[in-house]
PDB file of N, CA and C in Angstrom:
ATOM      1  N   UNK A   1      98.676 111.313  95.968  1.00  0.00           N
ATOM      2  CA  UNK A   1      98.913 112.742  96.051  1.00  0.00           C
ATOM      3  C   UNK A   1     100.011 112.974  97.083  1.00  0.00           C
ATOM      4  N   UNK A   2     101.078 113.751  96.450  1.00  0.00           N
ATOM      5  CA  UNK A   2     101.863 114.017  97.853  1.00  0.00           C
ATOM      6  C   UNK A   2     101.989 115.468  98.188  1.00  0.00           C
ATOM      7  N   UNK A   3     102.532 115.976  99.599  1.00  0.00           N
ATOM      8  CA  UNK A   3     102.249 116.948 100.254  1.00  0.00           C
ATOM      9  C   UNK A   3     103.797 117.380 100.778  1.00  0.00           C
ATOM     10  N   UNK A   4     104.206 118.359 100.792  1.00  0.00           N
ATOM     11  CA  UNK A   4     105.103 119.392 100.894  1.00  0.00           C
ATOM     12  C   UNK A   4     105.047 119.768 102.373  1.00  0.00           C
ATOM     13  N   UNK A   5     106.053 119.586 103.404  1.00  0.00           N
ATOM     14  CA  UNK A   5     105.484 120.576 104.496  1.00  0.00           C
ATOM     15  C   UNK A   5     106.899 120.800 104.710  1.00  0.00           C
ATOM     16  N   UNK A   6     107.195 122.461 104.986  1.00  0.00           N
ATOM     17  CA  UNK A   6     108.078 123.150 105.438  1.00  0.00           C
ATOM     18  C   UNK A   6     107.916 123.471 107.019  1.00  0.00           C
ATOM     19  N   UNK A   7     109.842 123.277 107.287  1.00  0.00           N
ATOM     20  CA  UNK A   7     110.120 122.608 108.960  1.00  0.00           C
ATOM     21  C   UNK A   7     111.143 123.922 108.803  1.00  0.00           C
ATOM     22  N   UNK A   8     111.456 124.599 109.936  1.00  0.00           N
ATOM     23  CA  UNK A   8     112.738 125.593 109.839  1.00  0.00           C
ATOM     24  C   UNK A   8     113.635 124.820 109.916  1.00  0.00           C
ATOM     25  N   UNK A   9     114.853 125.118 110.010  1.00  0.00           N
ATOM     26  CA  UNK A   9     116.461 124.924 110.261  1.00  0.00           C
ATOM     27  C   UNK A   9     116.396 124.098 111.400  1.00  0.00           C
ATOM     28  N   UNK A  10     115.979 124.303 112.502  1.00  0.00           N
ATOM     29  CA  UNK A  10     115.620 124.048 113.779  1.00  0.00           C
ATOM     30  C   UNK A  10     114.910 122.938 113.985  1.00  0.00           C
ATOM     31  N   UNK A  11     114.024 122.818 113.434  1.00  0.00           N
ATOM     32  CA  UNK A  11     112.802 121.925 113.662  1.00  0.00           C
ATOM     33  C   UNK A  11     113.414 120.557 113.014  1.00  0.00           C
ATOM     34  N   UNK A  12     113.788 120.823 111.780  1.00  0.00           N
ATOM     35  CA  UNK A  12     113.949 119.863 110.479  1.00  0.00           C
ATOM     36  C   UNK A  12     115.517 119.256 111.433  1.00  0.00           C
ATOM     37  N   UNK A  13     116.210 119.795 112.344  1.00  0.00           N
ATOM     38  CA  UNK A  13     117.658 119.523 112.682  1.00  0.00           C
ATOM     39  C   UNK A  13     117.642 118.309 113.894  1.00  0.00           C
ATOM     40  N   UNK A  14     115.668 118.332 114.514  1.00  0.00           N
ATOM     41  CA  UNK A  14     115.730 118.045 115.406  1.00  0.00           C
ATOM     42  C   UNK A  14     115.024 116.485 115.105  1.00  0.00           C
ATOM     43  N   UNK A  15     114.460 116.654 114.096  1.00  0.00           N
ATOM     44  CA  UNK A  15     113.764 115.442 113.412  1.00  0.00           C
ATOM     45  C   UNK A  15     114.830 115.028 112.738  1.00  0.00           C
ATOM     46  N   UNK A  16     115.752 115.609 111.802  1.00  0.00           N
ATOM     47  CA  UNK A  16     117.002 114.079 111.264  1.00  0.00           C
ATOM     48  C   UNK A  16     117.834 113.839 113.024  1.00  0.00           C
ATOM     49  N   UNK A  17     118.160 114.804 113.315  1.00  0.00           N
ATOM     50  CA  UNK A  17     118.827 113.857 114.479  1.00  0.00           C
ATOM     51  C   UNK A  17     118.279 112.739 115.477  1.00  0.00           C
ATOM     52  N   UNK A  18     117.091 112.421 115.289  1.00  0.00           N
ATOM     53  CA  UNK A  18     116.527 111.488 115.860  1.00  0.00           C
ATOM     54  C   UNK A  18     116.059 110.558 114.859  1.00  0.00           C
ATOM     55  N   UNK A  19     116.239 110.745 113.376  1.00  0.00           N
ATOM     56  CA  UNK A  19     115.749 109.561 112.476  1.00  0.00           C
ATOM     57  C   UNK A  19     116.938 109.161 112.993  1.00  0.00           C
ATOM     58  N   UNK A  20     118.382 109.764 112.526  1.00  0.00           N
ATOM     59  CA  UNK A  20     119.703 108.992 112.632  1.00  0.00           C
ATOM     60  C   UNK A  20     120.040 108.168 113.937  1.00  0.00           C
ATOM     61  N   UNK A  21     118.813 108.596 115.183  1.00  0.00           N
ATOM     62  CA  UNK A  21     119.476 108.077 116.329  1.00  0.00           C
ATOM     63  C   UNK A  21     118.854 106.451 116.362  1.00  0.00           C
ATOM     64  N   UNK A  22     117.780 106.474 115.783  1.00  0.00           N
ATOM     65  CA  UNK A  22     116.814 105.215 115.230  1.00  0.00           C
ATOM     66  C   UNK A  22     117.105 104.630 113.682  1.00  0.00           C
ATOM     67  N   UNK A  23     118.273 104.996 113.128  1.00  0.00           N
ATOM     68  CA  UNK A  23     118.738 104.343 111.368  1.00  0.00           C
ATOM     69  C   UNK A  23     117.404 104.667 110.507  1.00  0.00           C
ATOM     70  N   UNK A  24     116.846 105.904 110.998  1.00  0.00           N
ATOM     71  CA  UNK A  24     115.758 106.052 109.816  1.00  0.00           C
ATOM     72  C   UNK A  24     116.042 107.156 109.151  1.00  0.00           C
ATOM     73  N   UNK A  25     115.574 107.721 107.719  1.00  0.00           N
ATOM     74  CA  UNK A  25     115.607 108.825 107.169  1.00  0.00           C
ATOM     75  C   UNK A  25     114.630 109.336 107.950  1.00  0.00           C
ATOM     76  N   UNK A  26     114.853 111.071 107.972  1.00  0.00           N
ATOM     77  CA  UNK A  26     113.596 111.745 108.328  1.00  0.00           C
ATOM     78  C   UNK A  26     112.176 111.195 107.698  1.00  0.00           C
ATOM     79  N   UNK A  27     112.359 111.244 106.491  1.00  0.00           N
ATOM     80  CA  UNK A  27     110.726 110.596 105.969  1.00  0.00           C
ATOM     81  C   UNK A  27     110.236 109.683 106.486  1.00  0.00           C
ATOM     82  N   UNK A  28     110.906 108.608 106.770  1.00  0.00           N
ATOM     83  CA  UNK A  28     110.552 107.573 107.529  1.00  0.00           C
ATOM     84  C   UNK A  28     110.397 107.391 108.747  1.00  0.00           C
ATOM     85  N   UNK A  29     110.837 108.332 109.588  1.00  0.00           N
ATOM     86  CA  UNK A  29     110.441 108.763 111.116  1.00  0.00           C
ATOM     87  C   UNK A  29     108.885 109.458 110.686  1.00  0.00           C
ATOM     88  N   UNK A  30     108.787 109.922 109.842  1.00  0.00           N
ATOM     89  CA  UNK A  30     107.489 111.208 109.869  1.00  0.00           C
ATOM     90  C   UNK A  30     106.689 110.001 109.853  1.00  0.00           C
ATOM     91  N   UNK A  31     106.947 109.116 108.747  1.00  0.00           N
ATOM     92  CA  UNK A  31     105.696 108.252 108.479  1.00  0.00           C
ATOM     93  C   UNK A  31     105.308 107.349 109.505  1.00  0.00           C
ATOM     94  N   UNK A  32     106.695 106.611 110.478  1.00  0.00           N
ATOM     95  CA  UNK A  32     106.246 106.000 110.953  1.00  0.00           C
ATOM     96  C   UNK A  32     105.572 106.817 112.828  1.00  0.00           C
ATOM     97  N   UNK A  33     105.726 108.039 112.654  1.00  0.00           N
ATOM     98  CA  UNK A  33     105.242 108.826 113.854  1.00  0.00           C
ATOM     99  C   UNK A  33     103.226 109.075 113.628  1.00  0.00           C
ATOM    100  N   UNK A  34     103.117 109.142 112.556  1.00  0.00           N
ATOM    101  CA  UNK A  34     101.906 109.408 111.202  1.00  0.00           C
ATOM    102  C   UNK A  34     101.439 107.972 111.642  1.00  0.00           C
ATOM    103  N   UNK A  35     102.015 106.992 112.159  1.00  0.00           N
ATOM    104  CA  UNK A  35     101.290 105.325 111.723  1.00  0.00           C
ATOM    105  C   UNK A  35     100.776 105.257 113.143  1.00  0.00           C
ATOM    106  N   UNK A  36     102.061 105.596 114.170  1.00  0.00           N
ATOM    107  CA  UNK A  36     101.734 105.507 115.346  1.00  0.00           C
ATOM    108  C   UNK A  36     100.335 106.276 116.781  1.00  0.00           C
ATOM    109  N   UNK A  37     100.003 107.252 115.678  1.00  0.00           N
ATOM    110  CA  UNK A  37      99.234 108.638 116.067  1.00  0.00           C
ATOM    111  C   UNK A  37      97.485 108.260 115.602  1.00  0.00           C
ATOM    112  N   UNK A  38      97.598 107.101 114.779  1.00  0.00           N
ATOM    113  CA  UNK A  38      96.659 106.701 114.431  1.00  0.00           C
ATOM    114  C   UNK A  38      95.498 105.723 115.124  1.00  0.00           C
ATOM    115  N   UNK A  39      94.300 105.897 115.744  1.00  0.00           N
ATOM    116  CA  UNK A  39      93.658 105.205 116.141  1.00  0.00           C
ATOM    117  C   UNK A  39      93.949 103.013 116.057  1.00  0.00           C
ATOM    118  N   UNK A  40      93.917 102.632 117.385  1.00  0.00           N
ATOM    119  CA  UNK A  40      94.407 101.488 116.942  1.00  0.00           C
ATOM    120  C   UNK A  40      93.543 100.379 116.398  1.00  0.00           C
ATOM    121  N   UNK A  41      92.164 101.209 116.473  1.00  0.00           N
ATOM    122  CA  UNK A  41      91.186 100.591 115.391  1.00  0.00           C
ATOM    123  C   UNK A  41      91.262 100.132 114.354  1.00  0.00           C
ATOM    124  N   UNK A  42      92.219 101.331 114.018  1.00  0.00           N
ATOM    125  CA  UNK A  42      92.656 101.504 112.359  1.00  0.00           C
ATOM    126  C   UNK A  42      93.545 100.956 112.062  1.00  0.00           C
ATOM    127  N   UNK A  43      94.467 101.329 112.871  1.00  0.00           N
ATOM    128  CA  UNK A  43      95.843  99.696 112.718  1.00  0.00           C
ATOM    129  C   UNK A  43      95.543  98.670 112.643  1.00  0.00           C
ATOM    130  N   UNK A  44      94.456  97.986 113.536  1.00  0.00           N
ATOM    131  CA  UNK A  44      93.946  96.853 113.392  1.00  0.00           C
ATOM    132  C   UNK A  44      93.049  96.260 112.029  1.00  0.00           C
ATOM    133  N   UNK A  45      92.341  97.061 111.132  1.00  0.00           N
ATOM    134  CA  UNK A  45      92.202  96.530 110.145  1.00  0.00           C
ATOM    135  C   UNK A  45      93.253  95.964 109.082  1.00  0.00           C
ATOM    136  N   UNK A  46      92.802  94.835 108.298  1.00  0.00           N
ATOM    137  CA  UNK A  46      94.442  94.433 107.319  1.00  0.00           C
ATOM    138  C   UNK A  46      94.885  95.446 106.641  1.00  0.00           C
ATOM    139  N   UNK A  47      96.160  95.142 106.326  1.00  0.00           N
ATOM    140  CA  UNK A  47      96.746  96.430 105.652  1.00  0.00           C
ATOM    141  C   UNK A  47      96.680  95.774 103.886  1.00  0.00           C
ATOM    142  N   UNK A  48      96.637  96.862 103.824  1.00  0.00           N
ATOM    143  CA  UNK A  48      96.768  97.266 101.754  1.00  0.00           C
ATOM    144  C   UNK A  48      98.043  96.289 101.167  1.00  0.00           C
ATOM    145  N   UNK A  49      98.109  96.430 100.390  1.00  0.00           N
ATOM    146  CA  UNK A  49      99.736  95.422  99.555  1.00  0.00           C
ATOM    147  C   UNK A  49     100.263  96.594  99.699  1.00  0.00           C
ATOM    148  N   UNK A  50      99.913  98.287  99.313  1.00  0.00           N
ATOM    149  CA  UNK A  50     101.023  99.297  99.427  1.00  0.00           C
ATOM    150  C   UNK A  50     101.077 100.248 100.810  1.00  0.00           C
ATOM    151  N   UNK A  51     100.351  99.642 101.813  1.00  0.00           N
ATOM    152  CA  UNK A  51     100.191  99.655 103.412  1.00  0.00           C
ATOM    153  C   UNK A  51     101.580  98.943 104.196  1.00  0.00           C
ATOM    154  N   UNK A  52     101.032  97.209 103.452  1.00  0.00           N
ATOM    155  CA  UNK A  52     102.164  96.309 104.322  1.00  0.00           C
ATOM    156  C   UNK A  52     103.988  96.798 103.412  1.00  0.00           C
ATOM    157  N   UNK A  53     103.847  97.007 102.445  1.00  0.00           N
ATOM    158  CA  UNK A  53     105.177  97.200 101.528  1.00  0.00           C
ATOM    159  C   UNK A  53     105.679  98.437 102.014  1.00  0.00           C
ATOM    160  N   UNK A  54     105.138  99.691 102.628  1.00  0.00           N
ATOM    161  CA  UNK A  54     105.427 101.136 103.352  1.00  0.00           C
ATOM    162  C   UNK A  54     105.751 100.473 104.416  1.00  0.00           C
ATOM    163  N   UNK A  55     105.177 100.137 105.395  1.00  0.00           N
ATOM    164  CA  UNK A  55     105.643  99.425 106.892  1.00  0.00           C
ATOM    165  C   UNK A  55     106.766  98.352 107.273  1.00  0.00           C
ATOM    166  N   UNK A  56     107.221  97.546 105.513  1.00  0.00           N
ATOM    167  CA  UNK A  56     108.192  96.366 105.699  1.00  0.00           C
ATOM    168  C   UNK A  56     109.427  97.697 105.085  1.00  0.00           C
ATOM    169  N   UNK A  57     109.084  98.308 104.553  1.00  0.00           N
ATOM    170  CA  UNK A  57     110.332  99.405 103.993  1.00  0.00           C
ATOM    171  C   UNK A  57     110.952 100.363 105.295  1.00  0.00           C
ATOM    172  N   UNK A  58     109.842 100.592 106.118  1.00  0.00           N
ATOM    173  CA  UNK A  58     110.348 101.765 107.492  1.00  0.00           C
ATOM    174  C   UNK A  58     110.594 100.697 108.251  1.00  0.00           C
ATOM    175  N   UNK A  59     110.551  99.359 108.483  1.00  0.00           N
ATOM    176  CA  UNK A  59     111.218  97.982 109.545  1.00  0.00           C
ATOM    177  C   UNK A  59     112.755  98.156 109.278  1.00  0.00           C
ATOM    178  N   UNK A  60     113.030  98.233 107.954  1.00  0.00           N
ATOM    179  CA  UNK A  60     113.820  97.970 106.816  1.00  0.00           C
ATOM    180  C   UNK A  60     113.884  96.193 106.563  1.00  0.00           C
ATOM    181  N   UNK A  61     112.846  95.705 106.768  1.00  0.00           N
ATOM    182  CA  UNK A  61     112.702  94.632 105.894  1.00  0.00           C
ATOM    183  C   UNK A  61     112.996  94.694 104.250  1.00  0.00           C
ATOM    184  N   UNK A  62     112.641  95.288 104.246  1.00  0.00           N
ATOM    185  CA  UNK A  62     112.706  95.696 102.641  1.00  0.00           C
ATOM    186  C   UNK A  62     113.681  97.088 102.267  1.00  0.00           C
ATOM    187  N   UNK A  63     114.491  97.139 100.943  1.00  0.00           N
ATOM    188  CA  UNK A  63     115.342  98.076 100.711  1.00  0.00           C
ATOM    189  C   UNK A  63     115.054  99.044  99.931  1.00  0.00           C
ATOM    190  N   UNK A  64     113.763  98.784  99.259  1.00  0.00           N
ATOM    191  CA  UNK A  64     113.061  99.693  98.636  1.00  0.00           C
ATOM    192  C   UNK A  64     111.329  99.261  98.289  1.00  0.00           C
ATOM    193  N   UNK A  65     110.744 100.165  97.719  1.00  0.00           N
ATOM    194  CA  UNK A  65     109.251  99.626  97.348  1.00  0.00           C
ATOM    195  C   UNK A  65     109.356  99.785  95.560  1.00  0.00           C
ATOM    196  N   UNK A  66     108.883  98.470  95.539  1.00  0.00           N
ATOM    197  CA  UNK A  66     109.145  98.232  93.806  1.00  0.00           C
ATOM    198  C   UNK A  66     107.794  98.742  92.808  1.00  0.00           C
ATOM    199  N   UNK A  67     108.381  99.234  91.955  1.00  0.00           N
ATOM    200  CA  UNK A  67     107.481 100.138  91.046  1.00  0.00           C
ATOM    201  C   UNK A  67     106.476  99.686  90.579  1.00  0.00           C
ATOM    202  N   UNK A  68     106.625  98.400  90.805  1.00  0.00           N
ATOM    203  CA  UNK A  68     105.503  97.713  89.908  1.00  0.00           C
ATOM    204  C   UNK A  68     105.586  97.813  88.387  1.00  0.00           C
ATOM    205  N   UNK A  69     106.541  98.484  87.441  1.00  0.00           N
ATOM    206  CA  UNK A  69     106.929  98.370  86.038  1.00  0.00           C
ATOM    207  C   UNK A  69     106.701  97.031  85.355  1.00  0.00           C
ATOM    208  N   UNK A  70     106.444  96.897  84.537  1.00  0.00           N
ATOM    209  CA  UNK A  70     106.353  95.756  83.486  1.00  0.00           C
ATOM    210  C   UNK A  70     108.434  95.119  83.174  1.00  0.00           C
ATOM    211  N   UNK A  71     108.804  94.043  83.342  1.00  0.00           N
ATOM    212  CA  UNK A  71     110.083  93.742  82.956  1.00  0.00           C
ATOM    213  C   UNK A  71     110.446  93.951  81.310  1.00  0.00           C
ATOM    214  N   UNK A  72     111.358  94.960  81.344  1.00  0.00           N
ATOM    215  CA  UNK A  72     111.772  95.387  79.799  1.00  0.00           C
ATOM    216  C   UNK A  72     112.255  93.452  79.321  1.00  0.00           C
ATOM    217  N   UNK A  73     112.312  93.651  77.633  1.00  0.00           N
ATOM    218  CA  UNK A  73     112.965  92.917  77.129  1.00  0.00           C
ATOM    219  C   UNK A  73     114.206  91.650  77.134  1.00  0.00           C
ATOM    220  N   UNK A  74     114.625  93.013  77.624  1.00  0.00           N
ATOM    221  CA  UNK A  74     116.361  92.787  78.181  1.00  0.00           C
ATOM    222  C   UNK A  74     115.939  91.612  79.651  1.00  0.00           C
ATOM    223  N   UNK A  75     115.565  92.296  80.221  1.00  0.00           N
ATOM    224  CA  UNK A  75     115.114  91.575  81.283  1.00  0.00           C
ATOM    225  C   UNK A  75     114.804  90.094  81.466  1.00  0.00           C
ATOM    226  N   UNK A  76     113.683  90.211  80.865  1.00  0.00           N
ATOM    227  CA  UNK A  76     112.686  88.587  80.596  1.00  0.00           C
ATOM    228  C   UNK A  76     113.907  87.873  79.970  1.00  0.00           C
ATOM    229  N   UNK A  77     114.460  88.092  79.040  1.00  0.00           N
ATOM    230  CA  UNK A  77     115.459  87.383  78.384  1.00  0.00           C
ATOM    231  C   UNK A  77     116.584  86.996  79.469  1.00  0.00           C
ATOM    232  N   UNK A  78     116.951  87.724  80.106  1.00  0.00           N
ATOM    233  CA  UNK A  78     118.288  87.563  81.464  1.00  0.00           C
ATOM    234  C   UNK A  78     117.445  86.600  82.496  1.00  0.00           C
ATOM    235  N   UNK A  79     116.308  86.830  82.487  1.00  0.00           N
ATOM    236  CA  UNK A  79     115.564  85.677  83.760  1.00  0.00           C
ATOM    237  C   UNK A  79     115.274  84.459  82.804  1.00  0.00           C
ATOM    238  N   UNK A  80     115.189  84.033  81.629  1.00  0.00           N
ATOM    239  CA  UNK A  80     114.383  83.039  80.875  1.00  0.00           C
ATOM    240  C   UNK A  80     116.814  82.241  80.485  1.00  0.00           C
ATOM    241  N   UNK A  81     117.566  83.169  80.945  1.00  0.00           N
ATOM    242  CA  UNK A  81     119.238  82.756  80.625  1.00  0.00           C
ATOM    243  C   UNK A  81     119.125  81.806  81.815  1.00  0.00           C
ATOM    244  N   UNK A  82     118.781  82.603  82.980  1.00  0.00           N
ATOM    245  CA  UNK A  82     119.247  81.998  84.407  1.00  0.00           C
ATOM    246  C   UNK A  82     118.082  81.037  84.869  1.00  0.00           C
ATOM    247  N   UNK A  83     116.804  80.905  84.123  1.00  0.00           N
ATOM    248  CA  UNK A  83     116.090  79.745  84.520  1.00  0.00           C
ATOM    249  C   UNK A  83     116.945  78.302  83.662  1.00  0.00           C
ATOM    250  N   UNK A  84     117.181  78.565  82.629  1.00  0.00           N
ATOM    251  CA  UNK A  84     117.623  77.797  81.664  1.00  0.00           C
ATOM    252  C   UNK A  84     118.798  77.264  82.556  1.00  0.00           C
ATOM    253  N   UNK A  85     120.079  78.106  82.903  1.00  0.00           N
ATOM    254  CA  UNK A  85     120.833  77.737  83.800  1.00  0.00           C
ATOM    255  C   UNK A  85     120.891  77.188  85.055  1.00  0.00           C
ATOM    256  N   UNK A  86     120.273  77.788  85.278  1.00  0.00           N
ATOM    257  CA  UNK A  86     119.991  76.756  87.452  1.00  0.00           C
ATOM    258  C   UNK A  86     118.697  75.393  86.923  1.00  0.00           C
ATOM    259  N   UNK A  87     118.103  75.078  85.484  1.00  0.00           N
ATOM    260  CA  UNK A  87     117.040  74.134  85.143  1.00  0.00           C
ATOM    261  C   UNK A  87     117.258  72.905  85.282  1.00  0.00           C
ATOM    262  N   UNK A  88     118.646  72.838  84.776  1.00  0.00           N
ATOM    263  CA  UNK A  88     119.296  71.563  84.870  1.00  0.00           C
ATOM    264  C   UNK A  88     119.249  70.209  86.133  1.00  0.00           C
ATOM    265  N   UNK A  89     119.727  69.050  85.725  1.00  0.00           N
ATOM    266  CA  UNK A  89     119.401  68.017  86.715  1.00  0.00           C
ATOM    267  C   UNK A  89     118.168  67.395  86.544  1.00  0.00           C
ATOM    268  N   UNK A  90     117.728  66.509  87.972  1.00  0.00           N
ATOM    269  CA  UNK A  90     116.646  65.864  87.938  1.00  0.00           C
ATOM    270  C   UNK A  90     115.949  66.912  88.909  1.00  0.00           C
ATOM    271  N   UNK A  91     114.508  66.643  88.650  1.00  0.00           N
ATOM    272  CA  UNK A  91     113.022  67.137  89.539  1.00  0.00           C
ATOM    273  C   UNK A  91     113.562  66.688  90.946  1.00  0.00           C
ATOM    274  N   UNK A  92     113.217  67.671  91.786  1.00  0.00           N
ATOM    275  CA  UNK A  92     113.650  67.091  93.338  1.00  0.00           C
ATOM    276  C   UNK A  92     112.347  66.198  93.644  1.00  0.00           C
ATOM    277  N   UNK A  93     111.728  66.158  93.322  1.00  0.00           N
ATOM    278  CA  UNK A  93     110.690  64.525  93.636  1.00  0.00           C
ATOM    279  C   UNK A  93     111.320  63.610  92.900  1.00  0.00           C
ATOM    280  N   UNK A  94     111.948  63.559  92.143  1.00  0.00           N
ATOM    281  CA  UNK A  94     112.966  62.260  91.866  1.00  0.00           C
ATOM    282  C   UNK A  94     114.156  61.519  92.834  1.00  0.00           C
ATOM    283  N   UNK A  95     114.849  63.150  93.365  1.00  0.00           N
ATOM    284  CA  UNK A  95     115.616  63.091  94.071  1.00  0.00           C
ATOM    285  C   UNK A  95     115.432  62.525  95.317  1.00  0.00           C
ATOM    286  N   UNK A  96     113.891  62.692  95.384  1.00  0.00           N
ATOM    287  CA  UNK A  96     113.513  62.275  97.137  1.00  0.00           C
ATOM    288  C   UNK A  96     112.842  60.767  96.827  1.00  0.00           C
ATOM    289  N   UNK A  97     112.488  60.705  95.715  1.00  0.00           N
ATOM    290  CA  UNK A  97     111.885  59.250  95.937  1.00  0.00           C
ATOM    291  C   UNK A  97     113.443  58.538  95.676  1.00  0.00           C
ATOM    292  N   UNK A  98     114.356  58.605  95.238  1.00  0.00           N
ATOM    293  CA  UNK A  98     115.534  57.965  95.207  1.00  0.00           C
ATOM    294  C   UNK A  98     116.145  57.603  96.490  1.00  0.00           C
ATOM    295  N   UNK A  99     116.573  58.701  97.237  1.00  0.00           N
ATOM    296  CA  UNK A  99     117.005  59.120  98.383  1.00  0.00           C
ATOM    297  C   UNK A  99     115.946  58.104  99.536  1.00  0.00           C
ATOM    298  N   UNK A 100     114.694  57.687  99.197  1.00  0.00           N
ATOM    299  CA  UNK A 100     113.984  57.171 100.367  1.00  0.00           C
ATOM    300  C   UNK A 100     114.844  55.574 100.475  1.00  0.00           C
ATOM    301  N   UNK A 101     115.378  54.870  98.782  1.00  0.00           N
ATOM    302  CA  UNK A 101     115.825  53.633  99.135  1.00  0.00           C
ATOM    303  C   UNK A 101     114.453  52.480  98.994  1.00  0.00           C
ATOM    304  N   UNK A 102     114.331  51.729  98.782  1.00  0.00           N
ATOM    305  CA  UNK A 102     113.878  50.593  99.003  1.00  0.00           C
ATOM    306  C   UNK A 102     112.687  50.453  99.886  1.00  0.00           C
ATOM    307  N   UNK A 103     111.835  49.641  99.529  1.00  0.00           N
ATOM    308  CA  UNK A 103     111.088  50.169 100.881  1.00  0.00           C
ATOM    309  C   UNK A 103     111.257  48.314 101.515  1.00  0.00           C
TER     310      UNK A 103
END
């Protein structure tokens, strides 16, 4: 569920100028002010898969949070081109038992 909250001219001017002073969007200052305000009880329990993926996105570990969509057609086919392509050669356990030499 998401939630709407109206900031004046003023308010809203004073929160982006301090996401920008920290490389965050406003949203991402709110959230991570929202994380910080929180009992550290609660921080301390593990986080969710869409807990830790919100928190690696406001680090900017991450450049976005992925939809979780099913891969169209097109897709599977472009990943099943480029497995086919980088497949080639020998198994790197070949490579390493080669590489050891003689015993």
């Amino acid at each position: 569920m998401a939630h709407l909250i109206s900031l004046n001219d003023e308010a809203y001017a004073i929160l982006a100028a301090e996401a920008a002073r920290i490389e965050l969007d406003p949203e991402q200052l709110l959230r991570k002010m929202i994380y910080e305000m929180q009992s550290p009880d609660r921080r301390k329990r593990p986080l969710t898969l869409d807990e830790l993926e919100e928190r690696q996105y406001l680090e900017g570990k991450i450049s976005h949070i992925p939809a979780r969509e099913p891969l169209t057609q097109e897709e599977l086919e472009e990943r099943e081109e480029l497995a086919q392509l980088f497949a080639g050669g020998k198994p790197a356990s070949e490579m390493v038992i080669e590489d050891r030499g003689p015993y």
